[in-house]
N, C-alpha and C. Protein backbone atom coordinates (compact mmCIF):
# COMPACT_ATOMS: atom_id res chain seq x y z
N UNK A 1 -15.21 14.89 46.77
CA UNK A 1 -15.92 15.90 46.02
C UNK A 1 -15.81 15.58 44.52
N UNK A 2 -17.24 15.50 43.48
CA UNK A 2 -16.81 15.02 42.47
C UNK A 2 -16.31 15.93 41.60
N UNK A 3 -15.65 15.94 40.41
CA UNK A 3 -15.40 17.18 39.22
C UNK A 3 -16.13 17.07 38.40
N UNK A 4 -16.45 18.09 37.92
CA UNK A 4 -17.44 18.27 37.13
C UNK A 4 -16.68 18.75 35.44
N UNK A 5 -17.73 18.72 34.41
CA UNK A 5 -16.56 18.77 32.95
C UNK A 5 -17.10 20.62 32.98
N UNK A 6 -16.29 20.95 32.44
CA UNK A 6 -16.08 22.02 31.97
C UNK A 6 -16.56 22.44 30.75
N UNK A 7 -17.24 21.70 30.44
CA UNK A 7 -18.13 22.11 29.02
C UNK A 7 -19.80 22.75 29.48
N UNK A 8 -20.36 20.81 29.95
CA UNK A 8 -21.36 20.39 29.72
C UNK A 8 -21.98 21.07 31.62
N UNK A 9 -21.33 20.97 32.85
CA UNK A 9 -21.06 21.02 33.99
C UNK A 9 -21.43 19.66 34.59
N UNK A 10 -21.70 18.77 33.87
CA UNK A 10 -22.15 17.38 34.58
C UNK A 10 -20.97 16.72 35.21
N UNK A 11 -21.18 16.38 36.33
CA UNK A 11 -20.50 15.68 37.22
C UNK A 11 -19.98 14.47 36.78
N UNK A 12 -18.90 14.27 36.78
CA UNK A 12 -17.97 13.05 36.24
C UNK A 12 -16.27 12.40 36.85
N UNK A 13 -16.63 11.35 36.41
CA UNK A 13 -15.70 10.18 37.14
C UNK A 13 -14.07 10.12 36.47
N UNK A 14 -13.25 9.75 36.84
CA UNK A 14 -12.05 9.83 36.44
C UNK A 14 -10.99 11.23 36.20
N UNK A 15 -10.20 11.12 35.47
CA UNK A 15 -9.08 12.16 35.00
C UNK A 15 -9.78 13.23 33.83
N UNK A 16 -9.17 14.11 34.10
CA UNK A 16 -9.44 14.98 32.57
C UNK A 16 -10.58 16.26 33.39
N UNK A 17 -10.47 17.02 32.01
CA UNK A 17 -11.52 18.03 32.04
C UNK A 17 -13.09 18.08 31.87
N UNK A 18 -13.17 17.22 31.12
CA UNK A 18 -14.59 16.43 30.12
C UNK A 18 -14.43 15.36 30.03
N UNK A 19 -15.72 15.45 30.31
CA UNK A 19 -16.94 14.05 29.88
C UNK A 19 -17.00 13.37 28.89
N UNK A 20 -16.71 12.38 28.85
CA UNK A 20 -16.74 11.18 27.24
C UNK A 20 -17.83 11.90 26.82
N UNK A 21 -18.80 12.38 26.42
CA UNK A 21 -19.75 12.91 25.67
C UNK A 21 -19.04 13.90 25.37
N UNK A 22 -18.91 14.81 25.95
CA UNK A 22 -18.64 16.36 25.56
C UNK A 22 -17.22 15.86 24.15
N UNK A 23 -16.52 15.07 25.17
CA UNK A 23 -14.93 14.27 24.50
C UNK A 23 -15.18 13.84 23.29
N UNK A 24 -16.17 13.38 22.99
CA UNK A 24 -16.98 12.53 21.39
C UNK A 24 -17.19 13.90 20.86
N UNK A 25 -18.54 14.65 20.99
CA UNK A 25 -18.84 15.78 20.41
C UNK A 25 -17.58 16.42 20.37
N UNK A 26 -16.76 16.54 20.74
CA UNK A 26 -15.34 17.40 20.15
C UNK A 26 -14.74 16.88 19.09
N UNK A 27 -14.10 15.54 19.29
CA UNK A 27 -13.83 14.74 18.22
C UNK A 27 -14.55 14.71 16.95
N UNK A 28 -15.92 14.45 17.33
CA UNK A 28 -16.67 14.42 15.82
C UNK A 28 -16.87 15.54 15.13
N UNK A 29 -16.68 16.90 15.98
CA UNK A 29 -16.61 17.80 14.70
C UNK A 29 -15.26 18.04 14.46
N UNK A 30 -14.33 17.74 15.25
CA UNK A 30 -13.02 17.84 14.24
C UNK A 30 -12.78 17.09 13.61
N UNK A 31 -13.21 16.09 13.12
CA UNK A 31 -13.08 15.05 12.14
C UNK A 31 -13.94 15.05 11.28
N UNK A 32 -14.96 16.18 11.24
CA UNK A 32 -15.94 16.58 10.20
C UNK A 32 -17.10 15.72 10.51
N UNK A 33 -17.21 14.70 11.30
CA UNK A 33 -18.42 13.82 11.35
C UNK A 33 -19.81 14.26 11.23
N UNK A 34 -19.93 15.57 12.01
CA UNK A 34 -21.43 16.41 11.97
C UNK A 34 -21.62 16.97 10.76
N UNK A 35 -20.95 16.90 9.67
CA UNK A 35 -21.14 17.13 8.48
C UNK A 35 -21.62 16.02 7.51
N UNK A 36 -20.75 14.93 7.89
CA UNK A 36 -21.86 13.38 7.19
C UNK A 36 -23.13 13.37 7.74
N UNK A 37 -23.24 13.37 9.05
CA UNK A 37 -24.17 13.41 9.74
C UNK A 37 -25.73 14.24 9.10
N UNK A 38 -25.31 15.20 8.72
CA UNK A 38 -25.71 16.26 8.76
C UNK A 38 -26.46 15.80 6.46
N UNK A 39 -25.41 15.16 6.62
CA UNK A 39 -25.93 14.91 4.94
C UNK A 39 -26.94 13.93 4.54
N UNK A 40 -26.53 13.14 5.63
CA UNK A 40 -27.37 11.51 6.15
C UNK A 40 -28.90 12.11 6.30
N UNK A 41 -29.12 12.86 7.25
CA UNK A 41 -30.06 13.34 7.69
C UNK A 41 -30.84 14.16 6.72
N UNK A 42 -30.23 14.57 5.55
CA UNK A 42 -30.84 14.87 4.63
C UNK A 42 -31.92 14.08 3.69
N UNK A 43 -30.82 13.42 3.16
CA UNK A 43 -31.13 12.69 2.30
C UNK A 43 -32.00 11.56 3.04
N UNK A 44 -32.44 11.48 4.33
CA UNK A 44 -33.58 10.62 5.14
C UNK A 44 -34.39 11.82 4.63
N UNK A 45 -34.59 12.77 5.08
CA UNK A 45 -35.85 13.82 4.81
C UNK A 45 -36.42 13.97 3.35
N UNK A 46 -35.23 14.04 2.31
CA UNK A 46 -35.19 13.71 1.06
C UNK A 46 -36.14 12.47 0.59
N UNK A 47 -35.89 11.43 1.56
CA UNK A 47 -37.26 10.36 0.81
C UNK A 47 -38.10 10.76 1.20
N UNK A 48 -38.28 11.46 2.47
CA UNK A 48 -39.87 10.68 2.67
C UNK A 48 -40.67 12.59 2.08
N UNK A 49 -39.91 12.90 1.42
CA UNK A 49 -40.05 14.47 0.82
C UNK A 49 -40.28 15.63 1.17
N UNK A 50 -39.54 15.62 2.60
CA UNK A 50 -39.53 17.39 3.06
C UNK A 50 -37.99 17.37 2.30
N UNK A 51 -37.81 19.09 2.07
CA UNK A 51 -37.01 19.36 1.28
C UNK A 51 -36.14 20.70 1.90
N UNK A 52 -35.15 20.84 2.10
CA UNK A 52 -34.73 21.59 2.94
C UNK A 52 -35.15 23.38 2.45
N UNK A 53 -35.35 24.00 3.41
CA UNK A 53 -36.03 25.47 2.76
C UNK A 53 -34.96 26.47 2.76
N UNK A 54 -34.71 27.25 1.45
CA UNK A 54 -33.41 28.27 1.60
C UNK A 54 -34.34 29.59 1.59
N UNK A 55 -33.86 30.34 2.46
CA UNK A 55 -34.08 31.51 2.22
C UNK A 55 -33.93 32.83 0.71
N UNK A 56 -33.39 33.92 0.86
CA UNK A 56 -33.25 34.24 0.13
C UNK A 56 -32.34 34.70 -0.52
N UNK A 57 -31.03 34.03 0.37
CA UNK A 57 -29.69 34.24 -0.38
C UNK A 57 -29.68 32.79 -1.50
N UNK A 58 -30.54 31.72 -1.03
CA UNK A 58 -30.84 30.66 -2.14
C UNK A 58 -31.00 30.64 -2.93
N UNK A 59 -31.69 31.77 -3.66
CA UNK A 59 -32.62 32.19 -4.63
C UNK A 59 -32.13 33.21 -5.51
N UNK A 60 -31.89 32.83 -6.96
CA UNK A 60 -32.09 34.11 -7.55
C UNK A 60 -32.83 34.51 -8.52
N UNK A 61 -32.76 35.73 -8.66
CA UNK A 61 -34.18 36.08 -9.59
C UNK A 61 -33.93 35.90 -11.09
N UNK A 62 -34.76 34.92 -11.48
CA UNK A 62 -35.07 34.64 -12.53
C UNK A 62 -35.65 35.22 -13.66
N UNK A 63 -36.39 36.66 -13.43
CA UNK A 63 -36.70 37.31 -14.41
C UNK A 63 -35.70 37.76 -15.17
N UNK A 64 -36.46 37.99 -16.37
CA UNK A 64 -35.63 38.68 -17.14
C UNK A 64 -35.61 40.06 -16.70
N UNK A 65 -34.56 40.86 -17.06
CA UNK A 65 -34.54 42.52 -16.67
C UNK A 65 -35.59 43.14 -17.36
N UNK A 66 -35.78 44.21 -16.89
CA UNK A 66 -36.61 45.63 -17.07
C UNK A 66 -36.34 45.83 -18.46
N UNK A 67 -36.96 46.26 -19.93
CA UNK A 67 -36.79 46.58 -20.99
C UNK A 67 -36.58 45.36 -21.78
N UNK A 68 -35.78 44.03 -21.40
CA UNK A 68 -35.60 43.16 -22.27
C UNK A 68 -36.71 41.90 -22.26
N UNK A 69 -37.05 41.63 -23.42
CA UNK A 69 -37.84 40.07 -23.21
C UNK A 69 -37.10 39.19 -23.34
N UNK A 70 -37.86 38.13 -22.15
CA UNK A 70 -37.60 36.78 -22.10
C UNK A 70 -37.75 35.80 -23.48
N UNK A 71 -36.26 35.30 -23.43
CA UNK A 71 -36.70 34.13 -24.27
C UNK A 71 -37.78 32.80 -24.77
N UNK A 72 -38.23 33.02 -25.79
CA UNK A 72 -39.16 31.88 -25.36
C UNK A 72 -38.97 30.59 -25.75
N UNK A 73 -40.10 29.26 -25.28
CA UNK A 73 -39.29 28.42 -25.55
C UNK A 73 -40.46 27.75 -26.46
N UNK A 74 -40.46 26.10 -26.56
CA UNK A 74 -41.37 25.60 -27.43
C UNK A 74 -42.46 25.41 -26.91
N UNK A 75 -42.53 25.83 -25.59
CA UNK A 75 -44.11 25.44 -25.11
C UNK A 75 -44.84 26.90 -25.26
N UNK A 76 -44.29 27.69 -25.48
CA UNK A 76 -45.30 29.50 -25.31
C UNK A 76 -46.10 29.29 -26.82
N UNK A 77 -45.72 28.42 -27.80
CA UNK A 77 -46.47 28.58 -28.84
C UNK A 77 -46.82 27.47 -28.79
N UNK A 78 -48.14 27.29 -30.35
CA UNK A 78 -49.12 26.41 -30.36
C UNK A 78 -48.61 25.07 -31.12
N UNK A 79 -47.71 25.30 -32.10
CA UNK A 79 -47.10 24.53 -33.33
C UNK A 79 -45.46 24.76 -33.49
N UNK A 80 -44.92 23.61 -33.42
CA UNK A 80 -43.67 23.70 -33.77
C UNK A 80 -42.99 24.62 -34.64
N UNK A 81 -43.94 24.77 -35.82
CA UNK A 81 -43.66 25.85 -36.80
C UNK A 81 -43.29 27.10 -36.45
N UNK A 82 -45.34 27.83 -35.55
CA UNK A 82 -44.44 28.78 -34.59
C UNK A 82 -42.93 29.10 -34.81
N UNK A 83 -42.93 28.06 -34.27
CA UNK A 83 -41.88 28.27 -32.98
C UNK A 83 -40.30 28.39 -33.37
N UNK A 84 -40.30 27.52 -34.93
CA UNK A 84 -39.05 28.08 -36.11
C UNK A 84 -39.72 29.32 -36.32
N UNK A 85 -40.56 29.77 -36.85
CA UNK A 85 -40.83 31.25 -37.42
C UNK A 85 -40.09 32.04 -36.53
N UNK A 86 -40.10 32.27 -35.00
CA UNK A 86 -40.21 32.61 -34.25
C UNK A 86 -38.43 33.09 -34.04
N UNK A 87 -37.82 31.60 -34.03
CA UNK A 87 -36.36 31.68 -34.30
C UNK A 87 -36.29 32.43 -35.56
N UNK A 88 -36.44 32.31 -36.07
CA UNK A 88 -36.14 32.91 -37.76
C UNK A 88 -36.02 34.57 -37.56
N UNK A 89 -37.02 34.75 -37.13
CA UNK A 89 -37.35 36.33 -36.56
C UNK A 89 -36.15 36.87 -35.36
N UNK A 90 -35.67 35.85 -34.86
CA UNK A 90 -34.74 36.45 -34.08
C UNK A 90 -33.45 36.31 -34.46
N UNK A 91 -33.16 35.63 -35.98
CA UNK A 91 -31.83 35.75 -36.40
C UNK A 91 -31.19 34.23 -36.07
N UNK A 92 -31.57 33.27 -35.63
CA UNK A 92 -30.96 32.30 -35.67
C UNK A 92 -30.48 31.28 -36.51
């Protein structure tokens, strides 16, 4: 009668509880491997330019608050000058 592993239920040969597979997949995440793995696989997706998608704990909001304005920068105006005036006016 054969034994079967106790993980995976596939039928297997020799001593033990598990299956050299199941036995690897244990090993490699206690040795962190699915985490290189896992980085590798990125940075493949990374060239060819899918980009991994975060939800919305990823994200934070970038506006400025309610009542205050956003800073601006050198591109919102037309002339560099602007754009000292601009500082000047705000005390810098």
């Amino acid at each position: 009668m054969p034994k079967y592993c106790r993980i995976c239920g596939r039928p297997m040969k020799g001593e033990g509880d598990f299956c050299e597979a199941c036995q690897e997949s244990i090993r490699a995440e206690a040795m962190g491997k699915h985490r290189k793995v896992a980085k590798e696989a990125q940075k493949g997706l990374d060239r060819v330019g899918v980009r991994e998608r975060k939800g919305a704990e990823g994200k934070e909001d970038r506006r400025a608050p309610q009542g205050e304005e956003e800073e601006k920068k050198p591109h919102h105006f037309k002339s560099m000058a602007e754009y000292l005036e601009y500082l000047k006016g705000k005390g810098r």
